[in-house]
PDB file of N, CA and C in Angstrom:
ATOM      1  N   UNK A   1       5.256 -26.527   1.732  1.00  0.00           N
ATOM      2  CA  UNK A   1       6.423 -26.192   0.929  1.00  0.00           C
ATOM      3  C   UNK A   1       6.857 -24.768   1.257  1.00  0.00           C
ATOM      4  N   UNK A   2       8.013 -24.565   1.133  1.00  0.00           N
ATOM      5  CA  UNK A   2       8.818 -23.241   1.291  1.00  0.00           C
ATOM      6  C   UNK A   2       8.733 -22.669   0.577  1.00  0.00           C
ATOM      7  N   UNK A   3       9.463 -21.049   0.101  1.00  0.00           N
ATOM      8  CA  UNK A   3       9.183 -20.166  -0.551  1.00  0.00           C
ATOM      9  C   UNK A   3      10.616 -19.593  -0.312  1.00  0.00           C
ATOM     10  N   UNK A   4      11.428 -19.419  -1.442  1.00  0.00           N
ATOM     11  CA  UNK A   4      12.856 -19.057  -1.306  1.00  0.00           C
ATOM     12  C   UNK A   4      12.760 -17.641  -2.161  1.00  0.00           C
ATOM     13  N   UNK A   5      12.914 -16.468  -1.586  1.00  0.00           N
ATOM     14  CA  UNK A   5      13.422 -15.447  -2.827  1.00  0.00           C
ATOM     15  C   UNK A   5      14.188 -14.470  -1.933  1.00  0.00           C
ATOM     16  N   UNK A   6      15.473 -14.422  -3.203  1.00  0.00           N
ATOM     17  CA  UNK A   6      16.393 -14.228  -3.685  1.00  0.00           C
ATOM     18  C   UNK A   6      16.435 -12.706  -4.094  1.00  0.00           C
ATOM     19  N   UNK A   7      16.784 -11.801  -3.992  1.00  0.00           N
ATOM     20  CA  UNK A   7      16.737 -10.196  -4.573  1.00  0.00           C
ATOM     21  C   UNK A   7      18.298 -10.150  -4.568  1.00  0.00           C
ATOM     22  N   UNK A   8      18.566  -9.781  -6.079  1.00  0.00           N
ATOM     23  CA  UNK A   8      20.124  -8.964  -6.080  1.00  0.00           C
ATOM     24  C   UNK A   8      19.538  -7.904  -7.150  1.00  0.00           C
ATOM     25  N   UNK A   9      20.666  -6.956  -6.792  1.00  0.00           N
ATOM     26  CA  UNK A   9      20.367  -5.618  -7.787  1.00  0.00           C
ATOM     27  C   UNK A   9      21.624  -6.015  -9.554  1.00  0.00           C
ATOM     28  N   UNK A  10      21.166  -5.423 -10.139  1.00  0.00           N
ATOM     29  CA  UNK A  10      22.272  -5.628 -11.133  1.00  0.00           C
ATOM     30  C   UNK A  10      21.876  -3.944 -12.108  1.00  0.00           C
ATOM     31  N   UNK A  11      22.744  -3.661 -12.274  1.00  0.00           N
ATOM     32  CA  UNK A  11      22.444  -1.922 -12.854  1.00  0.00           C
ATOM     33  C   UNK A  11      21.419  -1.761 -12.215  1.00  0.00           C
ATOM     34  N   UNK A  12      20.355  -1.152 -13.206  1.00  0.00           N
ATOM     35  CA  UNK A  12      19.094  -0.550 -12.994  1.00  0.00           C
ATOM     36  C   UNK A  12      18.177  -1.792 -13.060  1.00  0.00           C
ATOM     37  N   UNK A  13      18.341  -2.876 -12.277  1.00  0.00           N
ATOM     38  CA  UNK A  13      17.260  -3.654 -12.065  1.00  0.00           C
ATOM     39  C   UNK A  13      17.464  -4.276 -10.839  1.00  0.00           C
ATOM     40  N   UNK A  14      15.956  -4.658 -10.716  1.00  0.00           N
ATOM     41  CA  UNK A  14      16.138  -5.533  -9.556  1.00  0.00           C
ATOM     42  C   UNK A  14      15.762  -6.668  -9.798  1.00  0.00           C
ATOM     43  N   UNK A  15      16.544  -7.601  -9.467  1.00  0.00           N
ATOM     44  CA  UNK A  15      16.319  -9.059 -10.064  1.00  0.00           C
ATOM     45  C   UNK A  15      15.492 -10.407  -8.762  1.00  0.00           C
ATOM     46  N   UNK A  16      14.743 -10.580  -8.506  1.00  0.00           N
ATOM     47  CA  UNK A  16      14.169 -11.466  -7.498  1.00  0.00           C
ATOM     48  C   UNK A  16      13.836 -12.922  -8.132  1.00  0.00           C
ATOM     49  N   UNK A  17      14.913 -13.792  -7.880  1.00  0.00           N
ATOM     50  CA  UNK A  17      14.822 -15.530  -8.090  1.00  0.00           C
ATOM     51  C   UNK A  17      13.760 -15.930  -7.239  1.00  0.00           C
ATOM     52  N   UNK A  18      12.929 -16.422  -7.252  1.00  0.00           N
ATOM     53  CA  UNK A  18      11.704 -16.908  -7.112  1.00  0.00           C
ATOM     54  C   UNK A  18      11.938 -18.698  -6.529  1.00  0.00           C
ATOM     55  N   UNK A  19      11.970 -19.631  -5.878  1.00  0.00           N
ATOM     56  CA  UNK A  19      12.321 -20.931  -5.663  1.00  0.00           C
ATOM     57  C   UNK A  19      11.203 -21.455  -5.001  1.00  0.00           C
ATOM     58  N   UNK A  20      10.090 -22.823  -5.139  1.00  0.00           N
ATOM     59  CA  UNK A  20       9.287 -23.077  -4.469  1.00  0.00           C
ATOM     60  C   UNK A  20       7.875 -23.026  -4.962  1.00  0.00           C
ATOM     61  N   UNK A  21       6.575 -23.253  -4.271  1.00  0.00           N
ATOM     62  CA  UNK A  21       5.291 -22.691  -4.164  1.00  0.00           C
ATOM     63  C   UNK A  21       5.071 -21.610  -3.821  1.00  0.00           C
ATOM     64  N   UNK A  22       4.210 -20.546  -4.856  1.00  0.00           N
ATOM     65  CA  UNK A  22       3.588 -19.450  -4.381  1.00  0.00           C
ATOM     66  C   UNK A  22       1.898 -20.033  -4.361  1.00  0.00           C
ATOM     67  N   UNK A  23       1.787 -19.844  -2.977  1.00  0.00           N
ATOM     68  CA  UNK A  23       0.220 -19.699  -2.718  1.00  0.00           C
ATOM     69  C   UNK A  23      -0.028 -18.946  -1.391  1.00  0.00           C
ATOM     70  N   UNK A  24      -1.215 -19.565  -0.922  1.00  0.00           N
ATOM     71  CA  UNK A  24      -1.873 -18.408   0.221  1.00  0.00           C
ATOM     72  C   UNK A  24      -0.656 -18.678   1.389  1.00  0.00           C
ATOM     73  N   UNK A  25      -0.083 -19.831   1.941  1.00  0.00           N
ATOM     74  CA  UNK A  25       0.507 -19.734   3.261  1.00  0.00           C
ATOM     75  C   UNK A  25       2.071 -18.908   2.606  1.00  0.00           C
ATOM     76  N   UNK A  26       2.397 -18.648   1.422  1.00  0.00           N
ATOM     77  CA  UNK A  26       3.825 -18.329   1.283  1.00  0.00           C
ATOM     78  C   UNK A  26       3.943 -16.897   0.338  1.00  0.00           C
ATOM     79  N   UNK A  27       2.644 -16.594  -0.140  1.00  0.00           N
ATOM     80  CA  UNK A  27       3.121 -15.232  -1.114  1.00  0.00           C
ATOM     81  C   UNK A  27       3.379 -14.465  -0.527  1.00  0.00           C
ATOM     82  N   UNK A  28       2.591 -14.087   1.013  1.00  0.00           N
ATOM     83  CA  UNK A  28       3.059 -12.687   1.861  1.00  0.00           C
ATOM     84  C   UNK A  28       4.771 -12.526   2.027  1.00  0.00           C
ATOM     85  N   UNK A  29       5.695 -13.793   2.014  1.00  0.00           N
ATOM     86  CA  UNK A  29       7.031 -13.583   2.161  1.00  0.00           C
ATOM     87  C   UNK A  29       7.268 -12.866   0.644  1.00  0.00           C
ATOM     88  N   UNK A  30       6.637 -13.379  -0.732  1.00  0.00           N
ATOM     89  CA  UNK A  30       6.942 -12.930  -1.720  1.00  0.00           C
ATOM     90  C   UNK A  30       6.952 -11.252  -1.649  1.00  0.00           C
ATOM     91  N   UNK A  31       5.302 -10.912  -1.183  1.00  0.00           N
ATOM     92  CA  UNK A  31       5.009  -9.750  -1.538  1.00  0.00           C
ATOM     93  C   UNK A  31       6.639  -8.512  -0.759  1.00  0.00           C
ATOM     94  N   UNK A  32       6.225  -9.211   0.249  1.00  0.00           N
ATOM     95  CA  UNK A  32       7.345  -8.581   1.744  1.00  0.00           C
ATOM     96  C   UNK A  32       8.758  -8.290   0.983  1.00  0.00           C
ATOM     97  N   UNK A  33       9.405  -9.543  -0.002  1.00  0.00           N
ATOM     98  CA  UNK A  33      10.387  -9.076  -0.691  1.00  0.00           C
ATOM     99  C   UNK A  33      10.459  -7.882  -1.522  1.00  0.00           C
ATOM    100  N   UNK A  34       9.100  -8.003  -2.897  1.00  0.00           N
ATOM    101  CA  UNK A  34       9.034  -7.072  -3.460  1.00  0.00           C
ATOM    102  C   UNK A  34       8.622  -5.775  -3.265  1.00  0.00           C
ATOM    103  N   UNK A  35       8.086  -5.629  -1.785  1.00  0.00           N
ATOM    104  CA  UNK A  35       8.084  -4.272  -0.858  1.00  0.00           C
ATOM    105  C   UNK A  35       9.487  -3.524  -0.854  1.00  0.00           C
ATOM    106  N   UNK A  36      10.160  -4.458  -0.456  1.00  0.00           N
ATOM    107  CA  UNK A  36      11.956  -4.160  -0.103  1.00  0.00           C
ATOM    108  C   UNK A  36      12.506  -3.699  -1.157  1.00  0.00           C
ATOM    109  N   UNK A  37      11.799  -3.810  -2.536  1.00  0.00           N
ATOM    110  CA  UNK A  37      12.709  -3.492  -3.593  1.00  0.00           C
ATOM    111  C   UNK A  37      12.144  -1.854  -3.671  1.00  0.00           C
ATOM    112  N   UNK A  38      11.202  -1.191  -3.467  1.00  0.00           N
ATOM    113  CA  UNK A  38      10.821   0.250  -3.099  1.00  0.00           C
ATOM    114  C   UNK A  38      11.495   1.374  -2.913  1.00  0.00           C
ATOM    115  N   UNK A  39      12.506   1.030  -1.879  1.00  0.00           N
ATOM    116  CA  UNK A  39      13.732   2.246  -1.921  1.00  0.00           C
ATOM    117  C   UNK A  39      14.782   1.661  -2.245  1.00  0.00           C
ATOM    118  N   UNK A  40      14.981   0.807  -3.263  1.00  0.00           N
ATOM    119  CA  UNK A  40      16.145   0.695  -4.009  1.00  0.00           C
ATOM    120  C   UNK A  40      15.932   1.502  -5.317  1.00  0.00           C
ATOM    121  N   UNK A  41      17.118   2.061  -5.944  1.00  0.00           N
ATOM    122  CA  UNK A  41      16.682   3.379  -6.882  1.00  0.00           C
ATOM    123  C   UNK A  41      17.134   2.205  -8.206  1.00  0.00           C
ATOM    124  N   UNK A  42      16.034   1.336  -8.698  1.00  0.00           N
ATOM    125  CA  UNK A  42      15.736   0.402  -9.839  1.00  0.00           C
ATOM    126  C   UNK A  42      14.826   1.277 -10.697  1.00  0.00           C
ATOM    127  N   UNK A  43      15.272   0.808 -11.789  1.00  0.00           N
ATOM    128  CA  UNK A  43      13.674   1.312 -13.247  1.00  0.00           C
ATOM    129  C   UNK A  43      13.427   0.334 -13.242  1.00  0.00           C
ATOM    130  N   UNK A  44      13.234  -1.107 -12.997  1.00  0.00           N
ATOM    131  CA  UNK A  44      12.964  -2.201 -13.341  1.00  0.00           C
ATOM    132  C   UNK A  44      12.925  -3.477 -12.631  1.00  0.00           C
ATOM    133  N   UNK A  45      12.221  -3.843 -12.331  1.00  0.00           N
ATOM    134  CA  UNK A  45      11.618  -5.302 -11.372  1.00  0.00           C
ATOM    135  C   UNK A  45      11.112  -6.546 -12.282  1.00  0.00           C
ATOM    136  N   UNK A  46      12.420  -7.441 -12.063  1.00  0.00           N
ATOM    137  CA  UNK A  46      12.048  -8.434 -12.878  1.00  0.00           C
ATOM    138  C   UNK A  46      11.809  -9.781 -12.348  1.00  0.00           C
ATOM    139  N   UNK A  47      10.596 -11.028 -11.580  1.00  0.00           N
ATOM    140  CA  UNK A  47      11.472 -11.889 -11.043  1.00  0.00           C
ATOM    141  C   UNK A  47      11.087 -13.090 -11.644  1.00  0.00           C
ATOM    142  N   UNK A  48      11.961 -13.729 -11.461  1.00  0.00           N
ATOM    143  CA  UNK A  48      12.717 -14.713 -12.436  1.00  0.00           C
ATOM    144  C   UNK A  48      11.693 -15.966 -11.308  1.00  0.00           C
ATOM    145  N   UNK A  49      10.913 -17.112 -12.150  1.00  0.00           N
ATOM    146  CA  UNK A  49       9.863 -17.990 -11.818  1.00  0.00           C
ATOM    147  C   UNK A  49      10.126 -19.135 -12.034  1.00  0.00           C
ATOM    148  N   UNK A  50      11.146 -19.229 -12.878  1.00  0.00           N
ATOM    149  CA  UNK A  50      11.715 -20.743 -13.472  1.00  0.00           C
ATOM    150  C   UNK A  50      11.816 -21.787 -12.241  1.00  0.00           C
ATOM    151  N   UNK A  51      12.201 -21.924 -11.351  1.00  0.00           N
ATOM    152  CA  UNK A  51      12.439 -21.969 -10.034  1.00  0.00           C
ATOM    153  C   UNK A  51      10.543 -22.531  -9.355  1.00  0.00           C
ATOM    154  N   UNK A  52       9.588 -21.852  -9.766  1.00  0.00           N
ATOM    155  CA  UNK A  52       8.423 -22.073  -8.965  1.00  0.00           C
ATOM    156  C   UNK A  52       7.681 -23.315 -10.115  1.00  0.00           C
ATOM    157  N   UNK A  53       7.417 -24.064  -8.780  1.00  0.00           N
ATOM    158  CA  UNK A  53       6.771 -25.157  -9.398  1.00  0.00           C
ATOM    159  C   UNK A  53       5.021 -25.537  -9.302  1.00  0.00           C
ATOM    160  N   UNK A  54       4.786 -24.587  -8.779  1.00  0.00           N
ATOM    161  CA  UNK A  54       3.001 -23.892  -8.454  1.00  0.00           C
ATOM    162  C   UNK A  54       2.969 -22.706  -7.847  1.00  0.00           C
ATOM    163  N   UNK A  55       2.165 -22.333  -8.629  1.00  0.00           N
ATOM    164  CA  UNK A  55       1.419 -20.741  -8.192  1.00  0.00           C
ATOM    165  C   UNK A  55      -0.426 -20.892  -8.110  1.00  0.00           C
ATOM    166  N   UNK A  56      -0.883 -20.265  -7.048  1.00  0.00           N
ATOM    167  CA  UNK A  56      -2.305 -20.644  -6.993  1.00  0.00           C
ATOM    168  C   UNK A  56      -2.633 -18.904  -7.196  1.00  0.00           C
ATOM    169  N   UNK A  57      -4.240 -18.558  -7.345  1.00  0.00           N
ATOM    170  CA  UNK A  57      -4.853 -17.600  -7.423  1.00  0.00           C
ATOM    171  C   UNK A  57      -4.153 -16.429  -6.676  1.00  0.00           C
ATOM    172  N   UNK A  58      -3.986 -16.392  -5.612  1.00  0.00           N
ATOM    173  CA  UNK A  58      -3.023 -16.025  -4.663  1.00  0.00           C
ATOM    174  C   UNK A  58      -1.401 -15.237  -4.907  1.00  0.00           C
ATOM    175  N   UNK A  59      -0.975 -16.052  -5.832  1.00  0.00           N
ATOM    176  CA  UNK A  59       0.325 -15.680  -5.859  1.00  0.00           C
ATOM    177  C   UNK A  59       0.074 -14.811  -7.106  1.00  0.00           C
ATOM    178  N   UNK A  60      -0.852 -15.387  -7.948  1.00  0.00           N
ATOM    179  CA  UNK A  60      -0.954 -14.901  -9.004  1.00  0.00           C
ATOM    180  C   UNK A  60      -1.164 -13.166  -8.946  1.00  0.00           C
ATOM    181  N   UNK A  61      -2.152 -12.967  -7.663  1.00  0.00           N
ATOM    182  CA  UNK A  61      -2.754 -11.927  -7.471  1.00  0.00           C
ATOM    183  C   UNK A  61      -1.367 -11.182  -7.118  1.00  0.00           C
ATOM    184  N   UNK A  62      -0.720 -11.590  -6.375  1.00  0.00           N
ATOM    185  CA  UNK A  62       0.989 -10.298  -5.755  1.00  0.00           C
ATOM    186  C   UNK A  62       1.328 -10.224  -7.076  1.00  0.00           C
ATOM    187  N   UNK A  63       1.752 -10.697  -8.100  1.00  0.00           N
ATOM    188  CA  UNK A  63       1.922 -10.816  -9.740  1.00  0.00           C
ATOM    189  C   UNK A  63       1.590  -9.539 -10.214  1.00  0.00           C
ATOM    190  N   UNK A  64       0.502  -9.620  -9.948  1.00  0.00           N
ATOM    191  CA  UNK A  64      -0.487  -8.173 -10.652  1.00  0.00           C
ATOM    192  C   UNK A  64      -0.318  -6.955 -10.151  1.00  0.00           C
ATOM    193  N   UNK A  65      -0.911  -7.446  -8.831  1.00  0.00           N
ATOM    194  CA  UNK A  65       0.035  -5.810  -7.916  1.00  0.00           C
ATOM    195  C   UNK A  65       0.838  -5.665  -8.005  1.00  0.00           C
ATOM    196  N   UNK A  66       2.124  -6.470  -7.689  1.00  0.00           N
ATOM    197  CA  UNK A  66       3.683  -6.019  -8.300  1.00  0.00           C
ATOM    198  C   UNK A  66       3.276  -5.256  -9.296  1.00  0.00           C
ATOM    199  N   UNK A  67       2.698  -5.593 -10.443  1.00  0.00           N
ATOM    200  CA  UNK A  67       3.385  -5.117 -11.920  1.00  0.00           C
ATOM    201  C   UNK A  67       2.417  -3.770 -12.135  1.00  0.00           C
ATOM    202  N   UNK A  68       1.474  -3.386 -11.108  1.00  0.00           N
ATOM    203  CA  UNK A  68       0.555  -2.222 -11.120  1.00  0.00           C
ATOM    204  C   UNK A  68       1.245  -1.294 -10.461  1.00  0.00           C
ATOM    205  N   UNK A  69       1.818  -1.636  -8.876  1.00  0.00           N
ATOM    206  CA  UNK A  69       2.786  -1.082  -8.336  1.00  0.00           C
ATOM    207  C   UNK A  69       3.939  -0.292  -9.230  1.00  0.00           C
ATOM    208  N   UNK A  70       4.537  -1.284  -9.877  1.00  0.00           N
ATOM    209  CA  UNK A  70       5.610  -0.953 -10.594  1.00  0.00           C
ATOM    210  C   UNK A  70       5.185   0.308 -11.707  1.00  0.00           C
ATOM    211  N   UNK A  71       4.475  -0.277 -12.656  1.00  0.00           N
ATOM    212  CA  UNK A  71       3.736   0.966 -13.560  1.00  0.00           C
ATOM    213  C   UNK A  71       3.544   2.296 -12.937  1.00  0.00           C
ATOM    214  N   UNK A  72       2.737   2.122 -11.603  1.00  0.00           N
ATOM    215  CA  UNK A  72       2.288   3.748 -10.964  1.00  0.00           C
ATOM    216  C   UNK A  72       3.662   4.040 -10.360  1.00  0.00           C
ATOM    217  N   UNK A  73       4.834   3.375 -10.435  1.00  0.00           N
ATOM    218  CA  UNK A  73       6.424   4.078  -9.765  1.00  0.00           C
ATOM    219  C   UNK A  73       6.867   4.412 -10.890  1.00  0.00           C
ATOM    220  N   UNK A  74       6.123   4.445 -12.488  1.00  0.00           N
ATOM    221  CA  UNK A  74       7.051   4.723 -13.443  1.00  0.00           C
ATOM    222  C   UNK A  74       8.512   3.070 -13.509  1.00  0.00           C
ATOM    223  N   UNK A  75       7.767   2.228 -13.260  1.00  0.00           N
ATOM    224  CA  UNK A  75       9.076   0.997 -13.585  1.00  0.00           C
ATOM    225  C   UNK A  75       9.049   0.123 -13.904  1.00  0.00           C
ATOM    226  N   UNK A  76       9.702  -0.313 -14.863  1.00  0.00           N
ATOM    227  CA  UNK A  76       9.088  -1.809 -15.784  1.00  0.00           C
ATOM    228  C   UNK A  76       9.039  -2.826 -14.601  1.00  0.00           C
ATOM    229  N   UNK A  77       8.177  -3.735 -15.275  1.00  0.00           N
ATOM    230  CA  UNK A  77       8.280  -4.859 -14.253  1.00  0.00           C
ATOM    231  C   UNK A  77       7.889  -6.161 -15.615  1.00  0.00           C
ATOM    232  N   UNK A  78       8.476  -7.437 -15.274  1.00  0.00           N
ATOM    233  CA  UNK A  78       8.466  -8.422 -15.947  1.00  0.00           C
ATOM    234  C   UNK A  78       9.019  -9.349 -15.303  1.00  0.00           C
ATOM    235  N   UNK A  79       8.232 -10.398 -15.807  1.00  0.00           N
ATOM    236  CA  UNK A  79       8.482 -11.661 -15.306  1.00  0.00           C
ATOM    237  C   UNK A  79       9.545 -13.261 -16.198  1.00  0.00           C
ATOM    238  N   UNK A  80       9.910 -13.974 -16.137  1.00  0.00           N
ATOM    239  CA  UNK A  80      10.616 -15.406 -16.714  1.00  0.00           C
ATOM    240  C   UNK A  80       9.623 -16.009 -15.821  1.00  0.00           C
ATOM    241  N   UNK A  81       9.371 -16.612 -17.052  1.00  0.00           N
ATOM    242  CA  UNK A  81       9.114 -17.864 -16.891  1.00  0.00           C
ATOM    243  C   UNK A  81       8.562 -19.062 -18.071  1.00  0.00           C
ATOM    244  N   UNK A  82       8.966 -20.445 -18.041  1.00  0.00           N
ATOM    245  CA  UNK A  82       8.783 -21.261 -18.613  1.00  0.00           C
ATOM    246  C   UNK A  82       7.932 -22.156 -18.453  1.00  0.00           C
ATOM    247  N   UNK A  83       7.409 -22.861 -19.362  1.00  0.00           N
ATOM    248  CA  UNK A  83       6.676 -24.575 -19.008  1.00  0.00           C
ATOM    249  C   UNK A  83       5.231 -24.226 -18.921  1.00  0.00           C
ATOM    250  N   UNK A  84       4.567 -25.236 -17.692  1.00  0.00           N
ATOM    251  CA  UNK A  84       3.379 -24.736 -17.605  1.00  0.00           C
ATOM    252  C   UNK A  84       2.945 -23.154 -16.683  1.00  0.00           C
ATOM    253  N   UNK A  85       3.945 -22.620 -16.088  1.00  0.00           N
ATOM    254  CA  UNK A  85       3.610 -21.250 -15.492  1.00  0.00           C
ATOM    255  C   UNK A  85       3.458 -20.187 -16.704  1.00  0.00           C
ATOM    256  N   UNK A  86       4.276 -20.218 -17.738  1.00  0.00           N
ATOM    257  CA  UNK A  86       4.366 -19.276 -19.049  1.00  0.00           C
ATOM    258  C   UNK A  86       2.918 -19.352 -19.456  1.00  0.00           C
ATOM    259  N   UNK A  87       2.512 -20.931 -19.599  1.00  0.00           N
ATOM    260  CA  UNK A  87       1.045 -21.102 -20.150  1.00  0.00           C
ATOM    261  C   UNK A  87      -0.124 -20.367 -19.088  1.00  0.00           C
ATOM    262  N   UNK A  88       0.069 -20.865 -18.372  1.00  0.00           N
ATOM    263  CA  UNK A  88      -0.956 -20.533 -17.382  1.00  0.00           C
ATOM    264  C   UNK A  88      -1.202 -18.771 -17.312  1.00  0.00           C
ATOM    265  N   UNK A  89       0.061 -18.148 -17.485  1.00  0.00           N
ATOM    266  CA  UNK A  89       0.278 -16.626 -17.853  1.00  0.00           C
ATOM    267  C   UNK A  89      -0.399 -16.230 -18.846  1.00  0.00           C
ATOM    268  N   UNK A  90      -0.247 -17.069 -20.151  1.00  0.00           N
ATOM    269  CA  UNK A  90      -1.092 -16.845 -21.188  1.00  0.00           C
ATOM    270  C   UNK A  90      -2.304 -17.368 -21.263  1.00  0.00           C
ATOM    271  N   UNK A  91      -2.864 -18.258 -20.934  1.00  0.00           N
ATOM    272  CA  UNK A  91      -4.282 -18.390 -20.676  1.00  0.00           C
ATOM    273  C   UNK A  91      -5.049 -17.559 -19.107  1.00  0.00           C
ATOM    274  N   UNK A  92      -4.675 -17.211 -18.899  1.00  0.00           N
ATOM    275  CA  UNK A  92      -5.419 -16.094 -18.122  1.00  0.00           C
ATOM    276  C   UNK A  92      -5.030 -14.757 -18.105  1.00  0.00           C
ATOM    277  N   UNK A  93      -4.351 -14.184 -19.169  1.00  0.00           N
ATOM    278  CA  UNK A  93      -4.259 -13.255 -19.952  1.00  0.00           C
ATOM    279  C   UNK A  93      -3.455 -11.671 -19.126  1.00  0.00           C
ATOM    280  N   UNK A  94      -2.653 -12.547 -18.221  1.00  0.00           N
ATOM    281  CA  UNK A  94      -1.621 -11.759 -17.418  1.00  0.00           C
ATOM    282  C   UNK A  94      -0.338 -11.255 -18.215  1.00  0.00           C
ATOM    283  N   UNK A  95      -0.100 -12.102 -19.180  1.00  0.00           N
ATOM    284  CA  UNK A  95       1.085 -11.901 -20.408  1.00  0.00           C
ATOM    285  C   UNK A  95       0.866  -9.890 -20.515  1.00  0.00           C
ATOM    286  N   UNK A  96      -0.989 -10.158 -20.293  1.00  0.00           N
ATOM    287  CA  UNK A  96      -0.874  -8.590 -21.225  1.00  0.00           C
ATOM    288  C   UNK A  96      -0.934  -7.838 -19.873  1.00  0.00           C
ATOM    289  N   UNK A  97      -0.364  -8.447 -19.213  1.00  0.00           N
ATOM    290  CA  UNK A  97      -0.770  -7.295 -17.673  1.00  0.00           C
ATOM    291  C   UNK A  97       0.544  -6.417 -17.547  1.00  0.00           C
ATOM    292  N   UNK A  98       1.767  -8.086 -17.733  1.00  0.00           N
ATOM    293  CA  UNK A  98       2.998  -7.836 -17.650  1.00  0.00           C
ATOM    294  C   UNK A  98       4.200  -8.335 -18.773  1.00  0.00           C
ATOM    295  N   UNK A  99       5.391  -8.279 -18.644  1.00  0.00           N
ATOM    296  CA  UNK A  99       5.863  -8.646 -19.539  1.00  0.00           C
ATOM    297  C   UNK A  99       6.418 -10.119 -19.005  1.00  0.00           C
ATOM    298  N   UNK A 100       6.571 -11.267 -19.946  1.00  0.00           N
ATOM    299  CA  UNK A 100       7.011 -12.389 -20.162  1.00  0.00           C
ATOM    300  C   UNK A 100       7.643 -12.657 -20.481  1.00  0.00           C
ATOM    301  N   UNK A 101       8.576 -13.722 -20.093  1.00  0.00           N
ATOM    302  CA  UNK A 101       9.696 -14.313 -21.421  1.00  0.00           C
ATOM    303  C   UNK A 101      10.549 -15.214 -20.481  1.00  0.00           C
ATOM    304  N   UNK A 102      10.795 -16.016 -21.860  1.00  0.00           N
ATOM    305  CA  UNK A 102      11.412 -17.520 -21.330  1.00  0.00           C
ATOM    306  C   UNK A 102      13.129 -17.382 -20.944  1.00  0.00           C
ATOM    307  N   UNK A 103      13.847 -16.294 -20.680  1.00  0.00           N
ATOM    308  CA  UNK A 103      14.988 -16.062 -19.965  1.00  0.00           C
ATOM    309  C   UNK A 103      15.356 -14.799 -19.525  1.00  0.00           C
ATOM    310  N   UNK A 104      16.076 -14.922 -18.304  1.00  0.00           N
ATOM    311  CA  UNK A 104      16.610 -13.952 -17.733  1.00  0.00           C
ATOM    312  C   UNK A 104      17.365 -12.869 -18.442  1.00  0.00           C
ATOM    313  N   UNK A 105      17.939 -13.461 -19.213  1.00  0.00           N
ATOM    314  CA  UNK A 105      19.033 -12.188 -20.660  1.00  0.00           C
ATOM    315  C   UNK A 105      17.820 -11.802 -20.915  1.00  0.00           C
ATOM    316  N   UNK A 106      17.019 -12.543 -21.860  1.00  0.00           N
ATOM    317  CA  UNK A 106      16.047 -11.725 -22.439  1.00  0.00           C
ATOM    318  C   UNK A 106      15.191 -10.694 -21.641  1.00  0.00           C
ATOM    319  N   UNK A 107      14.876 -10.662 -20.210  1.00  0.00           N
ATOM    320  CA  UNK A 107      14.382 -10.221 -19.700  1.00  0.00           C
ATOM    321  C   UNK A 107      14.701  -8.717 -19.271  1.00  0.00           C
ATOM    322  N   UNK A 108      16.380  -8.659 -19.275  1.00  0.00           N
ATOM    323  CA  UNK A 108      16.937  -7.451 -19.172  1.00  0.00           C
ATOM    324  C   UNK A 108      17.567  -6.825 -20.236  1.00  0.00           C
ATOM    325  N   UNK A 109      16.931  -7.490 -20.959  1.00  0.00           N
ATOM    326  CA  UNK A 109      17.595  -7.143 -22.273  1.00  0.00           C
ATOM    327  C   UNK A 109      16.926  -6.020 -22.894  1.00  0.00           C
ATOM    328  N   UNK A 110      15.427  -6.092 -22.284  1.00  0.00           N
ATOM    329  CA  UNK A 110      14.483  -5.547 -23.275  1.00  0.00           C
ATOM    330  C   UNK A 110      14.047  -4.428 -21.882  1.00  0.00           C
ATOM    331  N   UNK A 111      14.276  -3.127 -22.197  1.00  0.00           N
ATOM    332  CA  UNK A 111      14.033  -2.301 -21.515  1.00  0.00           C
ATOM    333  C   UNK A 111      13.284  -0.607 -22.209  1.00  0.00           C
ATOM    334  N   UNK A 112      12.628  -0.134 -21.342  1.00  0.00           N
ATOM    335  CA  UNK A 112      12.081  -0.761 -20.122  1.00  0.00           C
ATOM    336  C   UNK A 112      10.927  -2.098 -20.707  1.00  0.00           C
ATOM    337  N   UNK A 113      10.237  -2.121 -19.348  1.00  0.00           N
ATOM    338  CA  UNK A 113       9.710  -3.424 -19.480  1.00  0.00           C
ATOM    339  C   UNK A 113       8.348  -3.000 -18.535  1.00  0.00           C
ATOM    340  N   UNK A 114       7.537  -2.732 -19.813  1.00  0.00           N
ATOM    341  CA  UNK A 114       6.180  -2.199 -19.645  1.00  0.00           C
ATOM    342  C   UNK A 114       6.218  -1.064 -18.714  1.00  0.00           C
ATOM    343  N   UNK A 115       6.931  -0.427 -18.710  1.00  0.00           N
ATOM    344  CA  UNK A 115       6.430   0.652 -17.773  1.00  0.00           C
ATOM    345  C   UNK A 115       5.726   1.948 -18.544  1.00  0.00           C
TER     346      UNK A 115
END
């Protein structure tokens, strides 16, 4: 399976649509995106998961670094997502790593976003 993402800027965020499987043969394209968002002058990295229909250990792990990354740049970072990925967020207790939520408004709504 493929791995589609999407980066547009909107104000002070950077928004990355997410489409596909994240696991071991496809997160490095993920990570590679959210590298790119680095010298864009964002407070905020949000990407939107609704779109991914599995994530393995793997993807989970760029997840974390993103949102550690983001913290040590001083920049929120948060994630959308719904269904069983939201759950899976909350049972392995990433909710508290990063921020969550079941839409994109809401997501930029609420700023910053854990940083």
């Amino acid at each position: 399976m493929d791995l589609d993402v999407t980066t547009r800027f909107q104000g002070d965020d950077a928004v990355l649509a997410v489409d596909g499987e994240i696991d071991l043969t496809t997160c490095k394209h993920l990570r590679e995106k959210l590298d790119a968002t680095d010298a864009a002058p964002v407070k905020n990295v949000v990407i939107d998961l609704t779109g991914v229909g599995f994530i393995d250990s793997t993807g989970l792990s760029v997840l974390v670094g993103a949102a550690k990354h983001a913290h040590e740049g001083g920049r929120g970072f948060g994630v959308v997502a719904d269904g069983h990925l939201r759950e899976l967020l909350r049972i392995t207790g990433l909710d508290t790593v990063m921020e969550v939520h079941r839409r994109l408004d809401q997501a930029l709504a609420e700023k910053p976003l854990g940083a």
